[in-house]
PDB file of N, CA and C in Angstrom:
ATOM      1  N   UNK A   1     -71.032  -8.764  25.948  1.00  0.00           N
ATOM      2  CA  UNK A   1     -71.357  -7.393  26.264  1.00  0.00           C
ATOM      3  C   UNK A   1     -70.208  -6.735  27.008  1.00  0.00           C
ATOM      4  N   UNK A   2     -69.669  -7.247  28.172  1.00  0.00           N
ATOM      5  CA  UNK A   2     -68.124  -7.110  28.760  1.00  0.00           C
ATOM      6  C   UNK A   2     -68.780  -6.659  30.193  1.00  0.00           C
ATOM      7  N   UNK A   3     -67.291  -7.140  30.671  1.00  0.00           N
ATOM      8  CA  UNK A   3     -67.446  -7.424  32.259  1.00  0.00           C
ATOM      9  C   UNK A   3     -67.352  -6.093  32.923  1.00  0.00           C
ATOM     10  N   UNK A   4     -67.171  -6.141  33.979  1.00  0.00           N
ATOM     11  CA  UNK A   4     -67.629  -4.717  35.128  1.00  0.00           C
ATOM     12  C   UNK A   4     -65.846  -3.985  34.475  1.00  0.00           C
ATOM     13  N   UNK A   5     -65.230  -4.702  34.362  1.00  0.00           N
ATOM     14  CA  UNK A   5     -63.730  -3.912  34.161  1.00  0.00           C
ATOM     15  C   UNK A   5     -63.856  -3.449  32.718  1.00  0.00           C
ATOM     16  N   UNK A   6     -64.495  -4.037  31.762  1.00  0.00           N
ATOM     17  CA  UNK A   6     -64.209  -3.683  30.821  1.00  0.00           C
ATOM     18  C   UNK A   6     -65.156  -1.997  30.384  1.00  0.00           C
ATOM     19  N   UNK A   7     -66.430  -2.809  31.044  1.00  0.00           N
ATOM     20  CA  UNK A   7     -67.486  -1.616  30.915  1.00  0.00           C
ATOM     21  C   UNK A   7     -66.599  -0.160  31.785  1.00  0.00           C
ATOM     22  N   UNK A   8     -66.512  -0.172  32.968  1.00  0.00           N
ATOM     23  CA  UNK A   8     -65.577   0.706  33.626  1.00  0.00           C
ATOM     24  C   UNK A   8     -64.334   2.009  32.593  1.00  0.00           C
ATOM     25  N   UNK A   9     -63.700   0.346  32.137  1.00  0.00           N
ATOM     26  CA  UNK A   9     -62.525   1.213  31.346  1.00  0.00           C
ATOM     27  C   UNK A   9     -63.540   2.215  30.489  1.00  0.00           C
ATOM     28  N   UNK A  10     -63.971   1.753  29.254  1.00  0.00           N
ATOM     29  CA  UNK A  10     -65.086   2.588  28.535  1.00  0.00           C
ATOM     30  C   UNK A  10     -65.610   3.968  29.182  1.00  0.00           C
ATOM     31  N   UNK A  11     -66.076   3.818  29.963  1.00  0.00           N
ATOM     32  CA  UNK A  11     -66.520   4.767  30.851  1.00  0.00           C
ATOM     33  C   UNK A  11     -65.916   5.863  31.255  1.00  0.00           C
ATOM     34  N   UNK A  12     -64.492   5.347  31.749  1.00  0.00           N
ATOM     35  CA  UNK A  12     -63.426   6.712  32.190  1.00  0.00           C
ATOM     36  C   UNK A  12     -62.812   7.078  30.626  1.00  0.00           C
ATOM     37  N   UNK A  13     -62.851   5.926  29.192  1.00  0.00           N
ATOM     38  CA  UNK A  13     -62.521   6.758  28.507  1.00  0.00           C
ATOM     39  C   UNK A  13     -63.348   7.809  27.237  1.00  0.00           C
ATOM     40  N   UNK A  14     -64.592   7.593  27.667  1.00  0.00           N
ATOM     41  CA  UNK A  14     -65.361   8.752  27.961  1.00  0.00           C
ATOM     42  C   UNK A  14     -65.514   9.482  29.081  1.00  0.00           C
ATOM     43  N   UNK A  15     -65.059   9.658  29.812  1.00  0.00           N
ATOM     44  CA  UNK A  15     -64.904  10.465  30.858  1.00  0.00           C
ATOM     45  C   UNK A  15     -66.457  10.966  31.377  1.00  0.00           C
ATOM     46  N   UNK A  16     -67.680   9.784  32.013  1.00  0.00           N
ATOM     47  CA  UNK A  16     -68.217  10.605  32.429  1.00  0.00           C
ATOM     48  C   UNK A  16     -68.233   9.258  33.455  1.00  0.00           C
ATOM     49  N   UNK A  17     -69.249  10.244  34.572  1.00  0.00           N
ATOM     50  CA  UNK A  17     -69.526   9.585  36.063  1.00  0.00           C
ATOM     51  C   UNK A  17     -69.804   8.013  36.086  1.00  0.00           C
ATOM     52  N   UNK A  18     -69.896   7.409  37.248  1.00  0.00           N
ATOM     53  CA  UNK A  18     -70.854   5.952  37.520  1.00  0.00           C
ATOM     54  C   UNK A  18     -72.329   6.334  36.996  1.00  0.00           C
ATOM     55  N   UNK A  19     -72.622   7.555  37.204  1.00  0.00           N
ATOM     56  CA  UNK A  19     -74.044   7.192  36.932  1.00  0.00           C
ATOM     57  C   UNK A  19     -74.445   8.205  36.094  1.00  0.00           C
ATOM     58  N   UNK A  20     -74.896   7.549  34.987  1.00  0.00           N
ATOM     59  CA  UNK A  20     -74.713   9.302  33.667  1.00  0.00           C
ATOM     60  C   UNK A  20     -76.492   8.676  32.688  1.00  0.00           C
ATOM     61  N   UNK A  21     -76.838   9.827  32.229  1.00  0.00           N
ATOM     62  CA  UNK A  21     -77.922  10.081  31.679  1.00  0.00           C
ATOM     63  C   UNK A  21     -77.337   9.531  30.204  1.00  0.00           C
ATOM     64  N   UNK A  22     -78.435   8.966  28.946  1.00  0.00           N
ATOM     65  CA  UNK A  22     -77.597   8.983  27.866  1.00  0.00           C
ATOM     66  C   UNK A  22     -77.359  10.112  27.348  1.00  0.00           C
ATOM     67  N   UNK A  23     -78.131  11.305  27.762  1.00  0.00           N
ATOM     68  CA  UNK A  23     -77.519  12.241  27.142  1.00  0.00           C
ATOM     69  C   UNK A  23     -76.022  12.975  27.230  1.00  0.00           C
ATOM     70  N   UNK A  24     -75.640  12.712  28.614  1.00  0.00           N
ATOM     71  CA  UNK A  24     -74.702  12.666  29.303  1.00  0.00           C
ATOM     72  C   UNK A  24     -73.448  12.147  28.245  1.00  0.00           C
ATOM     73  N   UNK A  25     -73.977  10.804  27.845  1.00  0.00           N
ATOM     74  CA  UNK A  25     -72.932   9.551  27.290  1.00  0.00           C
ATOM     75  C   UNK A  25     -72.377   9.947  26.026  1.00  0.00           C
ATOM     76  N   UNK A  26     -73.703  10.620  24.967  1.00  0.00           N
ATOM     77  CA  UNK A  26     -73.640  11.092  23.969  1.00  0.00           C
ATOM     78  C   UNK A  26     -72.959  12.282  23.732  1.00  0.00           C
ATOM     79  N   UNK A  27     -73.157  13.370  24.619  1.00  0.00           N
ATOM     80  CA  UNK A  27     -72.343  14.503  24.772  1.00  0.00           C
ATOM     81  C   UNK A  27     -71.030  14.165  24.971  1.00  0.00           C
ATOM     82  N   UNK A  28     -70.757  13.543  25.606  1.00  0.00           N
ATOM     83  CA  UNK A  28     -69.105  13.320  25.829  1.00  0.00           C
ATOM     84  C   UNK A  28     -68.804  12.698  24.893  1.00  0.00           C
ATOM     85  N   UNK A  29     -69.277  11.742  24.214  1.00  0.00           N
ATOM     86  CA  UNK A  29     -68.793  10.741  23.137  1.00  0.00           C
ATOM     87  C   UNK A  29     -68.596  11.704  22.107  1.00  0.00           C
ATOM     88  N   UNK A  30     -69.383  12.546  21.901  1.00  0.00           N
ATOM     89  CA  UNK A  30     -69.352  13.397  20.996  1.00  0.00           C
ATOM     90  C   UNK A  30     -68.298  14.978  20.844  1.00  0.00           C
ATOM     91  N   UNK A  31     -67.918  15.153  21.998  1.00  0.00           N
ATOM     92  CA  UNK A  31     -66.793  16.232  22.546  1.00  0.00           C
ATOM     93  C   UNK A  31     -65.483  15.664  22.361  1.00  0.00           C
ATOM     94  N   UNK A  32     -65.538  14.149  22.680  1.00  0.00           N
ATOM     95  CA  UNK A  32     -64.230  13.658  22.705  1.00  0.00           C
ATOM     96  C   UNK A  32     -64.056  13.251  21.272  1.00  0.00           C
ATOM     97  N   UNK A  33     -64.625  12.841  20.333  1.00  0.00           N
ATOM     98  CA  UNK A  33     -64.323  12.455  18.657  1.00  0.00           C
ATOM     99  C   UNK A  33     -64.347  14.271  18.257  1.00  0.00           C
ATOM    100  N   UNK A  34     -64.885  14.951  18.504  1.00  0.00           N
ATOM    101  CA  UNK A  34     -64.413  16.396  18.200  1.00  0.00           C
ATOM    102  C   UNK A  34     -62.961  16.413  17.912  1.00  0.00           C
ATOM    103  N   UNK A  35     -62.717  16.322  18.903  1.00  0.00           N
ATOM    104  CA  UNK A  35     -60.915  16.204  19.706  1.00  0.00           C
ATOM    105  C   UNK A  35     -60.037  15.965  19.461  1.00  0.00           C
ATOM    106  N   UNK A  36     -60.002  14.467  18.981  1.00  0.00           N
ATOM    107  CA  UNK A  36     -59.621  13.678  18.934  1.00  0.00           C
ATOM    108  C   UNK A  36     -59.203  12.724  17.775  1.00  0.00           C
ATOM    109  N   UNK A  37     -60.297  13.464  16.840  1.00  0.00           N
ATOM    110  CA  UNK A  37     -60.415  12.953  15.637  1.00  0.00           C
ATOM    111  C   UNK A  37     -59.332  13.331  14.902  1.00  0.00           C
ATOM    112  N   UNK A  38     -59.085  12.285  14.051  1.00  0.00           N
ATOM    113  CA  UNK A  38     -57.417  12.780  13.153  1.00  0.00           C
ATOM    114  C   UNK A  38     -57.466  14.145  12.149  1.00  0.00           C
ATOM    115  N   UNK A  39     -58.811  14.018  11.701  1.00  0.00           N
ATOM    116  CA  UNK A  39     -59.357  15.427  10.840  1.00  0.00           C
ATOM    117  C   UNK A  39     -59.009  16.582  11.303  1.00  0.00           C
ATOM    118  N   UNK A  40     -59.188  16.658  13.185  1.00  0.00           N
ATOM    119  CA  UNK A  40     -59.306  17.640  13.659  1.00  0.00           C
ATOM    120  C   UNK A  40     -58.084  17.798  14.623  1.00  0.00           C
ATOM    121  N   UNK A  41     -57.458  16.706  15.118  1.00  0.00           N
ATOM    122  CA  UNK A  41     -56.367  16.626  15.996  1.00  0.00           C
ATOM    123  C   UNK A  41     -55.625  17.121  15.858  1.00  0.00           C
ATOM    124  N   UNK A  42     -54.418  18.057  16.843  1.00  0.00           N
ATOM    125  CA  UNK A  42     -53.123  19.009  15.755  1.00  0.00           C
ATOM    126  C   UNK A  42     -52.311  18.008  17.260  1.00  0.00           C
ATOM    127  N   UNK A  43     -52.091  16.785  17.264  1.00  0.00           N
ATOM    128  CA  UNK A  43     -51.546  15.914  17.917  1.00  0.00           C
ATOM    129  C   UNK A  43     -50.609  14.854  16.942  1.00  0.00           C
ATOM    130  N   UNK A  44     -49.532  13.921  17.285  1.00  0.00           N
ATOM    131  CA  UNK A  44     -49.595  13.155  16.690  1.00  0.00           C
ATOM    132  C   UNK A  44     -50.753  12.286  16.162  1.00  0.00           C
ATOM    133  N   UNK A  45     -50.647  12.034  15.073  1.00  0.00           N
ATOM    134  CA  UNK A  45     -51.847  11.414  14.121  1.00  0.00           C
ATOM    135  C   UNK A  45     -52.101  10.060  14.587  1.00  0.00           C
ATOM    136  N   UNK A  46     -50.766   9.072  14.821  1.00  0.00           N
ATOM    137  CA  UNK A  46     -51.029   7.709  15.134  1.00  0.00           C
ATOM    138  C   UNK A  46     -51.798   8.337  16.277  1.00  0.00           C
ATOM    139  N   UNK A  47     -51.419   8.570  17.550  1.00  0.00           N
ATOM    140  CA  UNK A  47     -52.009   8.681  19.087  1.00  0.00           C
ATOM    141  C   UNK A  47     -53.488   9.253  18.699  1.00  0.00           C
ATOM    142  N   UNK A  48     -53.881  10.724  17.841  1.00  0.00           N
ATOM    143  CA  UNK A  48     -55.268  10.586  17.873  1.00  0.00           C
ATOM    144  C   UNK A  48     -55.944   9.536  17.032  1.00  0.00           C
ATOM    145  N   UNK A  49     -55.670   8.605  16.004  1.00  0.00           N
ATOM    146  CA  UNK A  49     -56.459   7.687  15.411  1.00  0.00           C
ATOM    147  C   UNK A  49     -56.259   6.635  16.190  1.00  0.00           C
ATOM    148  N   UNK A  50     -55.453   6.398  17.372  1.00  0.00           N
ATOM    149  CA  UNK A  50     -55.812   5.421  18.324  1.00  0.00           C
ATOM    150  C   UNK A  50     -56.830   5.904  19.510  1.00  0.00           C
ATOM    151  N   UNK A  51     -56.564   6.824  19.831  1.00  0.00           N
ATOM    152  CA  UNK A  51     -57.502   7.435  20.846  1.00  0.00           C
ATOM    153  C   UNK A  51     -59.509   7.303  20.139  1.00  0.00           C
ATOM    154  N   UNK A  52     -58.970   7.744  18.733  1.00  0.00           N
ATOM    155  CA  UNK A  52     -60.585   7.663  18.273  1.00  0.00           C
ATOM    156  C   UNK A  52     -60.758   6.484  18.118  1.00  0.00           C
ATOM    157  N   UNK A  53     -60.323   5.664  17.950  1.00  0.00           N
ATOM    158  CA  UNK A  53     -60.923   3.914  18.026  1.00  0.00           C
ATOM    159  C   UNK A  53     -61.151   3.470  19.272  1.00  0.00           C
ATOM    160  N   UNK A  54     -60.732   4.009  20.322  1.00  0.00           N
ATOM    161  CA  UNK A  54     -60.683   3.741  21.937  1.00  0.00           C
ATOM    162  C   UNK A  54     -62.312   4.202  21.903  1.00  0.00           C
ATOM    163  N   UNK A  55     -62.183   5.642  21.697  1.00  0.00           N
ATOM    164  CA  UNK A  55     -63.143   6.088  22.215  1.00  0.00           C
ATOM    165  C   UNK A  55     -65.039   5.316  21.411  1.00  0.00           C
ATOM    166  N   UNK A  56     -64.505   5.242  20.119  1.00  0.00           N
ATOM    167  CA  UNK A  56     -65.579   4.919  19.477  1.00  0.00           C
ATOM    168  C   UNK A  56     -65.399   3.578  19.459  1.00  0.00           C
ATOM    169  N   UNK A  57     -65.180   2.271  20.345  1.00  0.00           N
ATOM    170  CA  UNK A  57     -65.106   1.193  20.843  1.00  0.00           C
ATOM    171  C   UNK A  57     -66.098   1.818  22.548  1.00  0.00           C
ATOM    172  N   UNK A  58     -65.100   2.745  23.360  1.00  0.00           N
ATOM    173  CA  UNK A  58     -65.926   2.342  24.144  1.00  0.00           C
ATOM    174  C   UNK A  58     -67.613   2.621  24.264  1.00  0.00           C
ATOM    175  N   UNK A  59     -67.994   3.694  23.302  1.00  0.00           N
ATOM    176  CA  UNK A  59     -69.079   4.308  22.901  1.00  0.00           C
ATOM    177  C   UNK A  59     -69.752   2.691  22.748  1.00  0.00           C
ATOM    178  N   UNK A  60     -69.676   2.220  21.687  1.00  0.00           N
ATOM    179  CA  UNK A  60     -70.232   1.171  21.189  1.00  0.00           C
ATOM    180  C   UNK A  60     -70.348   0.276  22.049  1.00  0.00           C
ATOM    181  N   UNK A  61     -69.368  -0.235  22.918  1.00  0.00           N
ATOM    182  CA  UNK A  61     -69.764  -1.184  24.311  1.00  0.00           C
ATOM    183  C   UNK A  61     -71.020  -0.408  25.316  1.00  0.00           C
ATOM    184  N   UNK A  62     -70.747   0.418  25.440  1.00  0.00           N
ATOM    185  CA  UNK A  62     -71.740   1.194  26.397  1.00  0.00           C
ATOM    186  C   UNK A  62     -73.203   1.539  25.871  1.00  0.00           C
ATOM    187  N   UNK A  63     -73.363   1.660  24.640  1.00  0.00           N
ATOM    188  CA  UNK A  63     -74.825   1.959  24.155  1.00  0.00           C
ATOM    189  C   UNK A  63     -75.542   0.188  24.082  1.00  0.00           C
ATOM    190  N   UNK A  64     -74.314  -0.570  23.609  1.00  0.00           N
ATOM    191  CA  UNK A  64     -74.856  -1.942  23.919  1.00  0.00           C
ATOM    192  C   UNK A  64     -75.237  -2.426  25.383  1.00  0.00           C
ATOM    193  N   UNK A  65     -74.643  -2.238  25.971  1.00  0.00           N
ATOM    194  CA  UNK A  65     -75.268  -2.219  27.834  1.00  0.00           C
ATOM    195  C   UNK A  65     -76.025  -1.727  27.751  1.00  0.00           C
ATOM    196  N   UNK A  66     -76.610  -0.427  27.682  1.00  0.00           N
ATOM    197  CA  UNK A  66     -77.900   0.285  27.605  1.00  0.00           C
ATOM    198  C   UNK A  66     -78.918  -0.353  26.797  1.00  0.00           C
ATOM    199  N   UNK A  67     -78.481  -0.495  25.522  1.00  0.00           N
ATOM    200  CA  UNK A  67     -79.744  -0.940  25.106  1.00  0.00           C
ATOM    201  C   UNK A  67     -80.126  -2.343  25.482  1.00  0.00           C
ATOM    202  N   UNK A  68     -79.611  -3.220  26.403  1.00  0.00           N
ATOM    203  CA  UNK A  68     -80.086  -4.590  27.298  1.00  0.00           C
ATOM    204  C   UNK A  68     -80.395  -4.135  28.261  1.00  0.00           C
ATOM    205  N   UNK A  69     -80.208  -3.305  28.593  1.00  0.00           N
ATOM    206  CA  UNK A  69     -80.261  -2.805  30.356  1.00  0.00           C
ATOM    207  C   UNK A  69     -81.929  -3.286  30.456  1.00  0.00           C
ATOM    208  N   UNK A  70     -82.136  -3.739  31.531  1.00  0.00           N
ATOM    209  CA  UNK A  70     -83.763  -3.828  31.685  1.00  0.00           C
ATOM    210  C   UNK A  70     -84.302  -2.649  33.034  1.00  0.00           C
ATOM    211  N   UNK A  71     -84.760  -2.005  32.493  1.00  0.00           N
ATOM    212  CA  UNK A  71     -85.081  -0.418  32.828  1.00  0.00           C
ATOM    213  C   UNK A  71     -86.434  -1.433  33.707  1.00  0.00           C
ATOM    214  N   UNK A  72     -86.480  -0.584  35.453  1.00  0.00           N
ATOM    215  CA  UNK A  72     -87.720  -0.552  35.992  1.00  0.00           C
ATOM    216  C   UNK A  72     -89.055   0.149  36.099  1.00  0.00           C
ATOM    217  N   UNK A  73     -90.181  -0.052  35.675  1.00  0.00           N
ATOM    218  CA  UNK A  73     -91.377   0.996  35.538  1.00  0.00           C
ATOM    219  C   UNK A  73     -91.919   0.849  36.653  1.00  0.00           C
ATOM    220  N   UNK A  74     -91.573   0.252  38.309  1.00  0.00           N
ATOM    221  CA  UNK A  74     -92.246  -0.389  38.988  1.00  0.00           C
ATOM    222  C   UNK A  74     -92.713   1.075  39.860  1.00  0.00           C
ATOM    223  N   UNK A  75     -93.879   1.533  40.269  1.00  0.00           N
ATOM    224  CA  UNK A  75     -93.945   2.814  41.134  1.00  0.00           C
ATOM    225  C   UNK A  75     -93.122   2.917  42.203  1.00  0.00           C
ATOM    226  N   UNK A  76     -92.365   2.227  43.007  1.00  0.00           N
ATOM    227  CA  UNK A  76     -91.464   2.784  43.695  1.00  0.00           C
ATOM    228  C   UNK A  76     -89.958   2.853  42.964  1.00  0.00           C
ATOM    229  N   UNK A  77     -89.779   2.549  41.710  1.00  0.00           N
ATOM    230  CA  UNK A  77     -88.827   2.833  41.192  1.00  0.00           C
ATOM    231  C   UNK A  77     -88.998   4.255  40.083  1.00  0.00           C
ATOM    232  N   UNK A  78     -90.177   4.221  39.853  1.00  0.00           N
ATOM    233  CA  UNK A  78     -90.430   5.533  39.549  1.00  0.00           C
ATOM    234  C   UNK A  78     -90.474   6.504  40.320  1.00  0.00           C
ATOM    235  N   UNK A  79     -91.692   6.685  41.470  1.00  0.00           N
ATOM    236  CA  UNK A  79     -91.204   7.661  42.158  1.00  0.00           C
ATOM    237  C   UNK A  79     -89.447   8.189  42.834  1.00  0.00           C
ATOM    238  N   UNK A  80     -88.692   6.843  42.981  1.00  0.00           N
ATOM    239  CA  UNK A  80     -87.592   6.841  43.153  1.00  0.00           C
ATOM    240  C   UNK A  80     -86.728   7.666  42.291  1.00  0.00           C
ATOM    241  N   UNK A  81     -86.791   8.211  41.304  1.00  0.00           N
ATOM    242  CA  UNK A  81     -86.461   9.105  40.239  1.00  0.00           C
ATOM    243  C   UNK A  81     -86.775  10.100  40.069  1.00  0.00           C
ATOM    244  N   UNK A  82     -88.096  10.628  40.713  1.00  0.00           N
ATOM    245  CA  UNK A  82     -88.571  11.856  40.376  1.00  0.00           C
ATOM    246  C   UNK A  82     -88.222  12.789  40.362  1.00  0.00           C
ATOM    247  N   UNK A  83     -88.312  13.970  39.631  1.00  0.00           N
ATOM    248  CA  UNK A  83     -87.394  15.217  39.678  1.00  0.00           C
ATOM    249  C   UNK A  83     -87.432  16.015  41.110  1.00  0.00           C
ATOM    250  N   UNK A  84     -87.088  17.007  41.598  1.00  0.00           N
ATOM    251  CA  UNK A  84     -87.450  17.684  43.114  1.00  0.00           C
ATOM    252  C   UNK A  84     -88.443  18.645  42.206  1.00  0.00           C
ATOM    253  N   UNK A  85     -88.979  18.787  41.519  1.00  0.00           N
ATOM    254  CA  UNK A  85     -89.814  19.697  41.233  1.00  0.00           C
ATOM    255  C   UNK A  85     -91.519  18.567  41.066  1.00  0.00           C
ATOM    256  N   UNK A  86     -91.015  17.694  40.395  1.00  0.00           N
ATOM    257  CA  UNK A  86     -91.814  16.659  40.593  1.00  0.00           C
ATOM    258  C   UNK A  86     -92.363  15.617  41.498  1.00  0.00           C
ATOM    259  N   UNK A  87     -91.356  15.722  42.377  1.00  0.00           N
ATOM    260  CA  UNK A  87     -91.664  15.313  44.448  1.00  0.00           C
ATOM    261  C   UNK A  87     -92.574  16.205  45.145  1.00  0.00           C
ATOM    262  N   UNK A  88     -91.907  17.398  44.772  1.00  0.00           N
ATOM    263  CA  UNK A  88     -93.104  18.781  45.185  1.00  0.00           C
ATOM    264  C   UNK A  88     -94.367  18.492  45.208  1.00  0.00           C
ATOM    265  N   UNK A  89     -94.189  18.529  43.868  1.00  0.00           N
ATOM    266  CA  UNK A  89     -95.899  18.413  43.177  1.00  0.00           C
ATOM    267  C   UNK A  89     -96.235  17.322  43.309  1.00  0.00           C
ATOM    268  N   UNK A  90     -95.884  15.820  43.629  1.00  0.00           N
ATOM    269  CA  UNK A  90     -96.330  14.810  43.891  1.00  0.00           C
ATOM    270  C   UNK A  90     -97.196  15.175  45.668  1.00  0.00           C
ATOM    271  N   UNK A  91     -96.438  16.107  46.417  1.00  0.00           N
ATOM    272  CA  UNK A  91     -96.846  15.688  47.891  1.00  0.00           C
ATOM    273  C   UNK A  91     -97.534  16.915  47.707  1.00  0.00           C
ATOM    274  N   UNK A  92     -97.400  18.030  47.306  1.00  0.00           N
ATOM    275  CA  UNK A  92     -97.956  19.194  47.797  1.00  0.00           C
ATOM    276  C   UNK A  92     -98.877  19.834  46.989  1.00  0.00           C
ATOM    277  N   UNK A  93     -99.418  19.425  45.489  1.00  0.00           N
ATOM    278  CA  UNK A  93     -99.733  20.211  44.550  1.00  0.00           C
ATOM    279  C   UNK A  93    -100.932  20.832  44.567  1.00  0.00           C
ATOM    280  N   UNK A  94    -101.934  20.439  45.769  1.00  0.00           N
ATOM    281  CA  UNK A  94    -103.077  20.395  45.760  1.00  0.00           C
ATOM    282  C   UNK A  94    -103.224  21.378  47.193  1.00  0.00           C
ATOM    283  N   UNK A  95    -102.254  21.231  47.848  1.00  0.00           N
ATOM    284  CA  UNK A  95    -101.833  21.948  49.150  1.00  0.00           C
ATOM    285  C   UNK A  95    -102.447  23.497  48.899  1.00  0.00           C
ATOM    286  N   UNK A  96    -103.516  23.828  49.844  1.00  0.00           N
ATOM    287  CA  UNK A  96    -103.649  25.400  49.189  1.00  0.00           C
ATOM    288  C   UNK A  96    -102.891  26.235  49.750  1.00  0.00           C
ATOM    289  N   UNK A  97    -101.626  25.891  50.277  1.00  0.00           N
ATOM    290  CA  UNK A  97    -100.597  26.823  50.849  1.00  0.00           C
ATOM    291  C   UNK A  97     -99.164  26.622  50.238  1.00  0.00           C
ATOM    292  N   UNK A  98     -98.781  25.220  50.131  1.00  0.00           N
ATOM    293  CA  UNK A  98     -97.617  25.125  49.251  1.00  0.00           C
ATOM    294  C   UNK A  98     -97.756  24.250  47.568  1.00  0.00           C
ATOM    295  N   UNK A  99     -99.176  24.000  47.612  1.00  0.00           N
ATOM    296  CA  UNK A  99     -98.956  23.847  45.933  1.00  0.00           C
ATOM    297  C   UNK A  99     -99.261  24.638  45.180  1.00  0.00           C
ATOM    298  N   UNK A 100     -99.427  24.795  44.184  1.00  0.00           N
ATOM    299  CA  UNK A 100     -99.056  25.494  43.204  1.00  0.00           C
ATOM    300  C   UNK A 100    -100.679  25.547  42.222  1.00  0.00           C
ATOM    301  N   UNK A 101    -101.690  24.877  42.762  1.00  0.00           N
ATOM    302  CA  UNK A 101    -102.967  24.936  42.102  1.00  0.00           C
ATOM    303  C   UNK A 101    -102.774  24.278  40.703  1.00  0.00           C
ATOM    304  N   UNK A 102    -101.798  23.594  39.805  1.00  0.00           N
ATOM    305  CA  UNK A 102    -100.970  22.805  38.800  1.00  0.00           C
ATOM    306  C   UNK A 102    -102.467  21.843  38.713  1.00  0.00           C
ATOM    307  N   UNK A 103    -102.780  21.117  39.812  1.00  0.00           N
ATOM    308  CA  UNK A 103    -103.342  19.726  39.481  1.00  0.00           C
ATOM    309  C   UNK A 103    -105.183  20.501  39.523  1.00  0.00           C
ATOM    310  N   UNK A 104    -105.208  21.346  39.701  1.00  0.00           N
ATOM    311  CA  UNK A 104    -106.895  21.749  40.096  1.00  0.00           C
ATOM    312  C   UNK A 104    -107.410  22.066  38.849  1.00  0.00           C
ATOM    313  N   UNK A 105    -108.865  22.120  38.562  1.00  0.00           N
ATOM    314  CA  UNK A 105    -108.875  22.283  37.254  1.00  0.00           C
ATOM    315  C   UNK A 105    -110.459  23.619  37.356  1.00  0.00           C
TER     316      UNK A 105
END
């Protein structure tokens, strides 16, 4: 699957954060073969058909991490995620001053 250096490299050459959404992963993967691609590149040709094998190598290492990743459903790892709109409404929704009447029926 590859080690913390290898996963890393991948990462900066998609250029997104330590900690990225897949949509995140996909968008960039997808901006940078835009780019980059020899079809589309007005670069030297060798440098972008190396760059697009970089990039669509590191794509492919990284969706493979993801798809092993073992994702937590545990409730404090969920709530640990929650959106701030969804923290709100977790503590306050019922609040007849700061919720929002959302959960009342």
């Amino acid at each position: 699957m590859g080690t913390f250096e290898t996963l890393s490299e991948a990462r900066e050459i998609l250029e997104i954060p330590e900690s990225a959404t897949m949509e995140m992963i996909k968008s960039n993967y997808r901006r940078l073969l835009a780019a980059w691609h020899p079809d589309t590149c007005t670069g030297d040709p060798e440098v972008c058909a190396e760059m697009t094998r970089k990039i669509v190598d590191a794509y492919q290492l990284i969706t493979k991490y993801c798809a092993n990743y073992h994702y937590s459903f545990s409730e404090d790892t969920v709530k640990g995620n929650l959106s701030p709109e969804d923290w709100w409404f977790e503590r306050f929704d019922n609040d007849p001053l700061w919720g929002s009447g959302r959960g009342k029926k």
